[in-house]
Protein backbone atom coordinates (compact mmCIF):
# COMPACT_ATOMS: atom_id res chain seq x y z
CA UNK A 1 -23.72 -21.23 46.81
CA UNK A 2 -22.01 -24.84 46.73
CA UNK A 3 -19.36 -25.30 44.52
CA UNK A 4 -20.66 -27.49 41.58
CA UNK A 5 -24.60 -27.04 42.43
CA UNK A 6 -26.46 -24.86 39.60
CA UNK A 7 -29.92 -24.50 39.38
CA UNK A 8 -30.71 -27.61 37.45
CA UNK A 9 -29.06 -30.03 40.70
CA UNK A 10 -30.85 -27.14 43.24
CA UNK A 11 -34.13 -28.46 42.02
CA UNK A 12 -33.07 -32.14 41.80
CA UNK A 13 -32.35 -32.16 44.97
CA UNK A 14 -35.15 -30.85 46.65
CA UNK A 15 -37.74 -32.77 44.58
CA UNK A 16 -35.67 -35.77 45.91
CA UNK A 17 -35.02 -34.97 49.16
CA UNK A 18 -37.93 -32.86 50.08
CA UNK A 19 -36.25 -29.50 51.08
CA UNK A 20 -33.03 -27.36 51.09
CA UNK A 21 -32.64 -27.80 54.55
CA UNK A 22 -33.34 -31.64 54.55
CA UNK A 23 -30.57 -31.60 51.60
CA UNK A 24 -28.13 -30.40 54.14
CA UNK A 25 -29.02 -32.86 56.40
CA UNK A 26 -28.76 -35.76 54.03
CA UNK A 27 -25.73 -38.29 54.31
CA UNK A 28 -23.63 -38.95 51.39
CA UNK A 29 -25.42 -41.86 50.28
CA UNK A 30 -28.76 -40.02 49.95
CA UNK A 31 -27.07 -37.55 47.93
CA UNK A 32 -25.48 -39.11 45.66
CA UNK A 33 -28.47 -41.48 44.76
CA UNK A 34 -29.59 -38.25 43.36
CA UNK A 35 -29.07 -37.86 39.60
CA UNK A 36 -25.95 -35.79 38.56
CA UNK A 37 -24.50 -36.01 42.06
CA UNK A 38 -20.96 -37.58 42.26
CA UNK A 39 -18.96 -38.12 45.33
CA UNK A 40 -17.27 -35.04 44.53
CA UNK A 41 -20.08 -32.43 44.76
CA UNK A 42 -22.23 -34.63 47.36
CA UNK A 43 -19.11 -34.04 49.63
CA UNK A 44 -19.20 -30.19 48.69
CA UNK A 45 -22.55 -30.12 50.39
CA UNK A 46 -21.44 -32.25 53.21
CA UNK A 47 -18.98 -29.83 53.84
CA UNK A 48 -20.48 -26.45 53.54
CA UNK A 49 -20.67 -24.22 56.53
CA UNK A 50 -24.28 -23.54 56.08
CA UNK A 51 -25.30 -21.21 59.23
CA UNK A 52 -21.92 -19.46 58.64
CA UNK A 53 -22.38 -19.09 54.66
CA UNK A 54 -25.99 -17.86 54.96
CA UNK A 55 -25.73 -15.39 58.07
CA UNK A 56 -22.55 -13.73 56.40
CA UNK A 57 -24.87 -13.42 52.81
CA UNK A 58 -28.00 -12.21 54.89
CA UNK A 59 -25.46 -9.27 56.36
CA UNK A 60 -24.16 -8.44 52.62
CA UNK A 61 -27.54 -8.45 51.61
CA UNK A 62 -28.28 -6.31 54.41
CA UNK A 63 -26.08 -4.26 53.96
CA UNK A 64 -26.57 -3.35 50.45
CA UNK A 65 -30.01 -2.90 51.07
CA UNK A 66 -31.05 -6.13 48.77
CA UNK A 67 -34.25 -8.23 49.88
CA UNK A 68 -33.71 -12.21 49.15
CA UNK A 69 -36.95 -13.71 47.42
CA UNK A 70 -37.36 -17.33 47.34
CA UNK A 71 -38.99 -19.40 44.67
CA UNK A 72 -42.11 -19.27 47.03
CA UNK A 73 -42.67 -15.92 47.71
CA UNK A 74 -45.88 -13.90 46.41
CA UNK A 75 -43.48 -11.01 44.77
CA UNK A 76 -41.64 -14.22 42.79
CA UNK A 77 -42.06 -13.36 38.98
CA UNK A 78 -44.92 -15.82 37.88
CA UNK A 79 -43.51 -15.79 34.11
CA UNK A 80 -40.63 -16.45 35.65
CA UNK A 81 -41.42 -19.28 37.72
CA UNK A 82 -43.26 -21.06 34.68
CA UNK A 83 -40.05 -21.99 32.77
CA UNK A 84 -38.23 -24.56 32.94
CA UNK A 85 -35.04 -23.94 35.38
CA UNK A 86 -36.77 -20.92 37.72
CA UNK A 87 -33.89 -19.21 39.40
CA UNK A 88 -34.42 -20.52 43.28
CA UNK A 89 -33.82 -17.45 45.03
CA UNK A 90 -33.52 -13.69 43.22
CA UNK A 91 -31.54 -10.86 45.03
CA UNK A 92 -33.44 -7.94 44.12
CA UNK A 93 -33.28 -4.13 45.17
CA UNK A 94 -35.57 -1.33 44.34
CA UNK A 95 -39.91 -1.53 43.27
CA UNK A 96 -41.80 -4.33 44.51
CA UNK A 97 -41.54 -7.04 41.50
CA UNK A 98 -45.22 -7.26 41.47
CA UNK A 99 -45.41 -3.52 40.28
CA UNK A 100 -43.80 -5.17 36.91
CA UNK A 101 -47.22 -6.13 35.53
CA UNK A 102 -46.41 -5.88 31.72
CA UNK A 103 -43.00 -6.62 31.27
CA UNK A 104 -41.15 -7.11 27.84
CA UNK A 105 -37.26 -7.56 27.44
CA UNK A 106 -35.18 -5.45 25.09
CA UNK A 107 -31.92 -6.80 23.88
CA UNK A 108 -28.97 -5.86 21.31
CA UNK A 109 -25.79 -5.08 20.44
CA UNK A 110 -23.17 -3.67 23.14
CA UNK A 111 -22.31 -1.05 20.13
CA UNK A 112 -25.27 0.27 18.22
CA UNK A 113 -25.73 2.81 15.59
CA UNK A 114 -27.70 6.16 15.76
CA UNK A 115 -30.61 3.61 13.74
CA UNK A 116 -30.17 1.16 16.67
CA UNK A 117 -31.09 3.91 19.35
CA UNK A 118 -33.63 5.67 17.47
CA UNK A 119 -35.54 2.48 16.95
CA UNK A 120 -35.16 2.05 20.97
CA UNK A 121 -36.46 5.43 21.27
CA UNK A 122 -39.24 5.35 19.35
CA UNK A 123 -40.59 1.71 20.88
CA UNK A 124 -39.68 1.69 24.34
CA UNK A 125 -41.03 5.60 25.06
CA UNK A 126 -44.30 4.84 24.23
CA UNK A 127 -44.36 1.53 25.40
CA UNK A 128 -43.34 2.59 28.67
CA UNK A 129 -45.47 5.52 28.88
CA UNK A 130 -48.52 3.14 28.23
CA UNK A 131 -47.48 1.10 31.60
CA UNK A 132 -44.71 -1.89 29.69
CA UNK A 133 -41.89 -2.81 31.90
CA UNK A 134 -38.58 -2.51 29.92
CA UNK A 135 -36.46 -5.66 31.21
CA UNK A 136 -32.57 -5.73 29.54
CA UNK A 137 -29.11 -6.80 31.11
CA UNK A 138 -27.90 -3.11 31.51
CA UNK A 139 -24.94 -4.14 29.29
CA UNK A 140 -23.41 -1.51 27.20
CA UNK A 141 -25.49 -0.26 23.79
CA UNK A 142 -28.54 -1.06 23.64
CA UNK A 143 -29.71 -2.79 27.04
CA UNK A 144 -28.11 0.37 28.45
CA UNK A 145 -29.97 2.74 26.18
CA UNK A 146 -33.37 1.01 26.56
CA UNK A 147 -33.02 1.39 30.33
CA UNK A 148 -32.36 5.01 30.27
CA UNK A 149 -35.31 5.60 27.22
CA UNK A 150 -37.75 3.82 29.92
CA UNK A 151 -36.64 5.88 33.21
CA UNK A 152 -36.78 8.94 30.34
CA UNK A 153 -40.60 8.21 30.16
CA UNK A 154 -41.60 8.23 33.79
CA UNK A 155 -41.69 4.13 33.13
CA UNK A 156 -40.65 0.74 35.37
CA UNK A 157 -37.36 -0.68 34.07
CA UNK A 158 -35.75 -3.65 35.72
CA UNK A 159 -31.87 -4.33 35.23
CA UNK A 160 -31.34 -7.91 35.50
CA UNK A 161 -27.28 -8.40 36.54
CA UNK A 162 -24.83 -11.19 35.29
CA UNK A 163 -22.68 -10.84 38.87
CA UNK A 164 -24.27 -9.64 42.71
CA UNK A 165 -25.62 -6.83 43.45
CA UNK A 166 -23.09 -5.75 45.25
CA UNK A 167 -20.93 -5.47 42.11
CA UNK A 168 -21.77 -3.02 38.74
CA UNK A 169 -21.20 -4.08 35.43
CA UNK A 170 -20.41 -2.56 33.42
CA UNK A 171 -18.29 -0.33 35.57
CA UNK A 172 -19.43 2.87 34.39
CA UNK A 173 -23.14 2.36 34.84
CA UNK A 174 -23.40 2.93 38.23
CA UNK A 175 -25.40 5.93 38.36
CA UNK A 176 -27.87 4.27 36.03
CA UNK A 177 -28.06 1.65 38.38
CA UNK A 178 -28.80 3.80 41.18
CA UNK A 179 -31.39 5.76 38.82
CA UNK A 180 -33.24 2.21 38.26
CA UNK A 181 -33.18 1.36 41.67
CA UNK A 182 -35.45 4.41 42.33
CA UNK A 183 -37.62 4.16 39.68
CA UNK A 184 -37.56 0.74 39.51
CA UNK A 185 -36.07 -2.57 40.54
CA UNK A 186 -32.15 -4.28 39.95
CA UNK A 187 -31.67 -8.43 40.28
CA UNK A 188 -29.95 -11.34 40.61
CA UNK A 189 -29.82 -14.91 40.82
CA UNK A 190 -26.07 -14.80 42.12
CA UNK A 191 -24.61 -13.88 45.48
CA UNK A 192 -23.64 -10.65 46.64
CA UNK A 193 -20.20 -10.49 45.87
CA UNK A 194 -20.06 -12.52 42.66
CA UNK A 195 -18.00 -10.98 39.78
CA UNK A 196 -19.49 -11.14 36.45
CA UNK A 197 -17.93 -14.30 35.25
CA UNK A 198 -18.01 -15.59 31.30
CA UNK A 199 -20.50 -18.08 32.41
CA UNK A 200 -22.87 -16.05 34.55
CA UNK A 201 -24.29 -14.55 31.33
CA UNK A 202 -26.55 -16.53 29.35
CA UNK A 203 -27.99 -17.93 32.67
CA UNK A 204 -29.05 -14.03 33.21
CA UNK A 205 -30.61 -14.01 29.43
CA UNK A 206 -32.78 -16.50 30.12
CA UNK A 207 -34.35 -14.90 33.49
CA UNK A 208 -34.45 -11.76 30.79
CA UNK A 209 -36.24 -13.71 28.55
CA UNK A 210 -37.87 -15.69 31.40
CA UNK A 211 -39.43 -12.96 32.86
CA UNK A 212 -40.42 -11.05 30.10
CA UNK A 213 -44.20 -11.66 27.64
CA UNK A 214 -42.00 -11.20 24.66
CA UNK A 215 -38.08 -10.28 23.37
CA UNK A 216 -37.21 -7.10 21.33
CA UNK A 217 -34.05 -7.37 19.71
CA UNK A 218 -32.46 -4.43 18.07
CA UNK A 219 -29.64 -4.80 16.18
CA UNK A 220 -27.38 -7.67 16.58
CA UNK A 221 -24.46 -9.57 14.87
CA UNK A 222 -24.35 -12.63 13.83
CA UNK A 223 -22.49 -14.15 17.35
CA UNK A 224 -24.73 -11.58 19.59
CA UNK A 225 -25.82 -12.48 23.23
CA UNK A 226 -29.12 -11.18 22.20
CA UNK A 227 -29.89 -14.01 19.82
CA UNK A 228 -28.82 -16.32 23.05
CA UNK A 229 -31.94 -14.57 24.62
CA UNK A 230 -34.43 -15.18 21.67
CA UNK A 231 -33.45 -18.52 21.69
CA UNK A 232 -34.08 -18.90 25.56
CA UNK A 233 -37.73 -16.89 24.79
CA UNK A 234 -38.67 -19.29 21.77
CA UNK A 235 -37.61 -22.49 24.46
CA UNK A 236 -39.92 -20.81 26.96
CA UNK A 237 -43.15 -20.00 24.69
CA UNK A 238 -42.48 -16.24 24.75
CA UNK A 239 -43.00 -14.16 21.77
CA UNK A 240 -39.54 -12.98 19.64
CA UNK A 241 -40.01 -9.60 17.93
CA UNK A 242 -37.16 -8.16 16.00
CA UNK A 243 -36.58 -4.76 13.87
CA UNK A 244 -35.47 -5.04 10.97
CA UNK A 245 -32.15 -3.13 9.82
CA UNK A 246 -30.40 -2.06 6.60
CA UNK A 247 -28.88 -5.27 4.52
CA UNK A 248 -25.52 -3.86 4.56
CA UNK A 249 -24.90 -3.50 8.02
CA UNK A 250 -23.41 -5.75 10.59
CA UNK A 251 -25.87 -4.97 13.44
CA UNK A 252 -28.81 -6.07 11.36
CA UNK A 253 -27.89 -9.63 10.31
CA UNK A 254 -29.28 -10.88 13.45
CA UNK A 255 -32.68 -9.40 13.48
CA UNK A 256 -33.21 -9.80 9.84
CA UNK A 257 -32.42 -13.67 10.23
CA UNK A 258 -35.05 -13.96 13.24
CA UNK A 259 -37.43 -11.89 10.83
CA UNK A 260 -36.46 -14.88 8.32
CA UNK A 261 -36.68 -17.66 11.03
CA UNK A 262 -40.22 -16.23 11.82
CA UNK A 263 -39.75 -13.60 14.57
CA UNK A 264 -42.24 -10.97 14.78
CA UNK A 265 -41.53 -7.68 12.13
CA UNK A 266 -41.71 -4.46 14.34
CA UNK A 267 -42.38 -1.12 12.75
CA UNK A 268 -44.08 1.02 15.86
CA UNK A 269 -44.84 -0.22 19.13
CA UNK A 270 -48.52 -1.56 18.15
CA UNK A 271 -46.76 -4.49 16.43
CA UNK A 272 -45.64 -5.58 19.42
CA UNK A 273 -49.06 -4.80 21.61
CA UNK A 274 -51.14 -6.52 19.53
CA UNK A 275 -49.09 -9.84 20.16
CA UNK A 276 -49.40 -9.62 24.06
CA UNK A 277 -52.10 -12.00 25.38
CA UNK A 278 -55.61 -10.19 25.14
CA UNK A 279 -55.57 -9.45 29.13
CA UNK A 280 -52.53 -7.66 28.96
CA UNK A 281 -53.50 -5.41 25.93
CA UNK A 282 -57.24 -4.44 27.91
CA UNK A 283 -54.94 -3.42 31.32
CA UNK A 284 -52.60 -1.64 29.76
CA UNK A 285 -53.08 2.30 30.23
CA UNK A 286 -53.68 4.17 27.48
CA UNK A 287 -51.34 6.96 26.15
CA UNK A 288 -51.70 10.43 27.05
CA UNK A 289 -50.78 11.36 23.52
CA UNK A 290 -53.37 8.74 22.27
CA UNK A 291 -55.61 10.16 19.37
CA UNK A 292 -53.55 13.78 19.10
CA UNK A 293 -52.29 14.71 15.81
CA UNK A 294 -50.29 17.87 14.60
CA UNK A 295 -53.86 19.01 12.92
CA UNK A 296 -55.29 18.81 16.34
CA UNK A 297 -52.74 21.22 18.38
CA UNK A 298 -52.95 25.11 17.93
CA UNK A 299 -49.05 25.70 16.42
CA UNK A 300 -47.76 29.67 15.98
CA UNK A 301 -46.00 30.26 12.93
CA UNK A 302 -42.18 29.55 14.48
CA UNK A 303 -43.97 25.93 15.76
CA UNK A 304 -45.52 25.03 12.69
CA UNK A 305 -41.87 25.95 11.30
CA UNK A 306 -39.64 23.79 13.70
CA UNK A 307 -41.92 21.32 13.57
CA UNK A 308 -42.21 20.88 9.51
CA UNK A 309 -37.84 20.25 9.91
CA UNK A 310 -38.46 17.45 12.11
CA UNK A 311 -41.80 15.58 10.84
CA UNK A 312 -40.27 12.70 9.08
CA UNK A 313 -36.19 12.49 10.22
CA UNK A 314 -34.60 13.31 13.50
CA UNK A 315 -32.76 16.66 13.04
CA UNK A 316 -29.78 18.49 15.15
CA UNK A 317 -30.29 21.71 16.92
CA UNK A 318 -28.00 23.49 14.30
CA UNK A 319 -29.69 22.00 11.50
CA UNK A 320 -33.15 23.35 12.36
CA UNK A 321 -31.51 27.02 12.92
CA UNK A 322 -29.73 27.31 9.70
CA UNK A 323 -32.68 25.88 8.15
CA UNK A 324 -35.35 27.81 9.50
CA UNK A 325 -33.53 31.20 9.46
CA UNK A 326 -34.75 31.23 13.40
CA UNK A 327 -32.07 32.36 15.84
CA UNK A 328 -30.84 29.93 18.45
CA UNK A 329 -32.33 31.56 21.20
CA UNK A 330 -35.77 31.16 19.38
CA UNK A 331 -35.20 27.56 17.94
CA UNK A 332 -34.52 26.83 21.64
CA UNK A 333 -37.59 28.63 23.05
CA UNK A 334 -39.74 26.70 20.14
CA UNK A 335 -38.41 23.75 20.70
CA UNK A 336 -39.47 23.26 24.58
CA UNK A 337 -42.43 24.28 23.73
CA UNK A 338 -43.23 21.76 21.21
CA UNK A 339 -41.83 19.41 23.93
CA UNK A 340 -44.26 20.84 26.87
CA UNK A 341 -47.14 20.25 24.02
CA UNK A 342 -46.01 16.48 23.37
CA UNK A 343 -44.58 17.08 19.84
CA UNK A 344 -41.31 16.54 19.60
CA UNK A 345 -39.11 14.84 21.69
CA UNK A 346 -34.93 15.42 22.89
CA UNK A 347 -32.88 11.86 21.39
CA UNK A 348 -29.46 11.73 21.00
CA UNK A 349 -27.17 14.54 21.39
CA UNK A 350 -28.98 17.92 20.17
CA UNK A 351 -31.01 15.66 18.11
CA UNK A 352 -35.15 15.88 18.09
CA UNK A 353 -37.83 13.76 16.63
CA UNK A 354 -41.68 14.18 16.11
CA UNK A 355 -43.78 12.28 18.21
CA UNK A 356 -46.73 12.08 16.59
C-alpha cells in the first residue's frame, strides 16, 4: 500500500531487512541501501501511517466479508507461490483456495464469436465436471463466458480481479460475481477500494497464469491481453494450449500464432488432460458421462429424431421444429429429456449441442 512499492521492492525489502514490520522500523539509511530504493520512496515508507492504514483495510476487508492471506499461509496457492514475483498478500472471498486442486486458466477476447463460446463450452463443461478449476479475469467475452460455463457444470471457478474486491469490473458482472463467490472463490492482490487502473492488469494475468497448471486461450487478436498471459505462463514453466480458429478471422490470429510458436493444439478437452503432470491426471474424477455413447442409451422415436438434428452442429430451437415436423411443445418436452439423460446440452440462446 506505499506509494511507489510493487511487489518486486515488497520482496527486496524483506529479504534485506528481515520482515515487513522491521521494514517499517528501518531508518532512511537502511532503506535506501536497499536496491531500487531512492530517497523518494524510502521517505514514503518513513511516512506511512501504518497502524492507521492497516486497521482501516482490516475493517474494509471486514466488512466486505474478504479474508487477507499472506504469502505464508497454508491456503496460499503453491503454483502460485513458485513464480517468480508471488503476490505478498491475496484478498480473497468465497471457497477455501485449497479446494482449487486442479486449476487451469482460460483466457480470450473481450468480444468473441458464437465459435469462440462454443469452443468454451465444449472444454470447460467437461473439464469442470471432471473436478478442473476454471481460473479467468472475469473480463467481458470469454473470461466471462468460461466462468459462467464452469458454475453451469456444478464446477470451482475462481475470478481473479484487476481492482479490490470491494469494486466490480466490469460493472455489469456483479451478479456473476456474487454467483462465484458461492460456488467458488473471487481475488486480489490490490486493496479494497482500488479502481481497476490501466496498470493493474497484466500484474492480475500473471497470478492467472501463476496460479493456473496450464493457459487456454480462445480466440484472440493480435494486441490481446490474453497473449500477455501466455507469455507470463511460458516465463513461469506452465503449459500454453490454444484452439485453433478459422484463417480469416480476427479472433484467431492469436491462437493460431501460439499454435505456430509451439503452444499446445486443442481439439476436446483430453488434449489438454493429457499434458497435466501425471498426479494430476490419476486425481482427477472421472466423468459421469465417461464411456456412454448414443448406442448405449434407450432413445424413443421423437429422441432418436431431435437428437439426429443436433449430432454434429449446434442447432436453434426453431430449427429442430421445422425440421423435425415435431410441434414446439414436443421439441421442448424431447429436448429436456435428452438433457435429464446427458445428451444434449442448452448453449447459447435457444441453441443445443450433443454431448456425446
Amino acid at each position: 500500500m506505499v506509494l511507489g512499492v510493487g511487489k518486486t521492492l515488497f520482496h527486496r525489502l524483506v529479504r534485506a531487512i528481515g520482515s515487513p514490520e522491521a521494514v517499517f522500523k528501518a531508518s532512511k539509511s537502511q532503506l535506501m541501501a536497499v536496491e531500487g530504493i531512492g530517497g523518494k520512496i524510502a521517505q514514503e515508507i518513513l511516512n506511512f501511517r501504518v497502524d492507521e492504514k492497516t486497521e482501516r483495510e482490516l475493517r474494509l476487508a471486514d466488512k466486505f466479508g474478504a479474508r487477507i492471506i499472506t504469502v505464508g499461509c497454508e491456503e496460499y496457492p503453491p503454483l502460485l507461490k513458485a513464480i517468480y514475483d508471488p503476490p505478498p498478500v491475496i484478498y480473497c472471498k468465497g471457497k477455501d483456495l485449497r479446494y482449487a486442486r486442479f486449476p487451469l486458466a482460460v483466457v480470450g477476447t473481450r468480444k468473441p464469436t458464437s465459435y469462440g463460446r462454443r469452443v468454451v463450452e465444449e472444454l470447460c463443461h467437461p473439464l469442470a465436471e471432471k473436478g478442473v478449476t476454471v481460473i479467468s479475469g472475469l473480463a467481458r467475452g470469454i473470461d466471462t463466458f468460461a466462468h459462467r460455463v464452469a458454475l453451469k457444470a456444478n464446477g470451482n471457478t475462481i475470478a481473479v480481479f484487476g481492482c479490490g474486491l470491494a469494486q466490480t469490473y466490469p460493472p455489469e458482472n456483479a451478479g456473476l460475481k456474487e454467483q462465484i463467490i458461492e460456488q467458488g472463490s473471487v481475488i486480489s492482490e490490490f486493496p479494497m477500494t482500488m479502481g481497476p487502473e490501466r496498470n493493474n492488469f497484466p500484474a492480475r494475468n500473471r497470478i492467472i497464469s501463476g496460479m493456473s497448471y496450464g493457459v487456454l486461450v480462445v480466440e484472440a487478436g493480435e494486441k490481446s491481453g490474453a497473449l500477455i498471459t501466455a507469455q507470463f505462463a511460458l516465463e513461469q514453466g506452465r503449459e500454453v494450449f490454444a484452439t485453433p480458429g478459422p484463417i480469416t478471422s480476427p479472433n484467431s490470429k492469436g491462437p493460431n500464432r501460439l499454435i505456430q510458436s509451439g503452444a499446445k493444439l486443442v481439439t476436446d478437452p483430453q488434449s489438454i488432460l493429457e499434458e497435466l503432470p501425471f498426479e494430476v491426471q490419476s486425481s482427477l474424477e472421472e466423468s459421469v458421462q465417461e464411456g456412454k455413447n448414443i448406442a448405449s442409451v434407450e432413445l424413443n422415436e421423437k429422441e432418436r429424431n431431435i437428437i439426429s438434428l443436433i449430432h454434429l452442429e449446434e442447432c436453434h430451437i426453431d430449427q429442430m421444429i421445422e425440421n423435425s415436423g415435431l410441434s414446439p411443445a414436443v421439441v421442448s418436452a424431447t429436448l429436456l429429456q435428452l438433457e435429464l439423460k446427458g445428451l444434449v446440452r442448452q448453449v447459447e440462446g435457444n441453441k443445443f449441442i450433443a454431448t456425446i
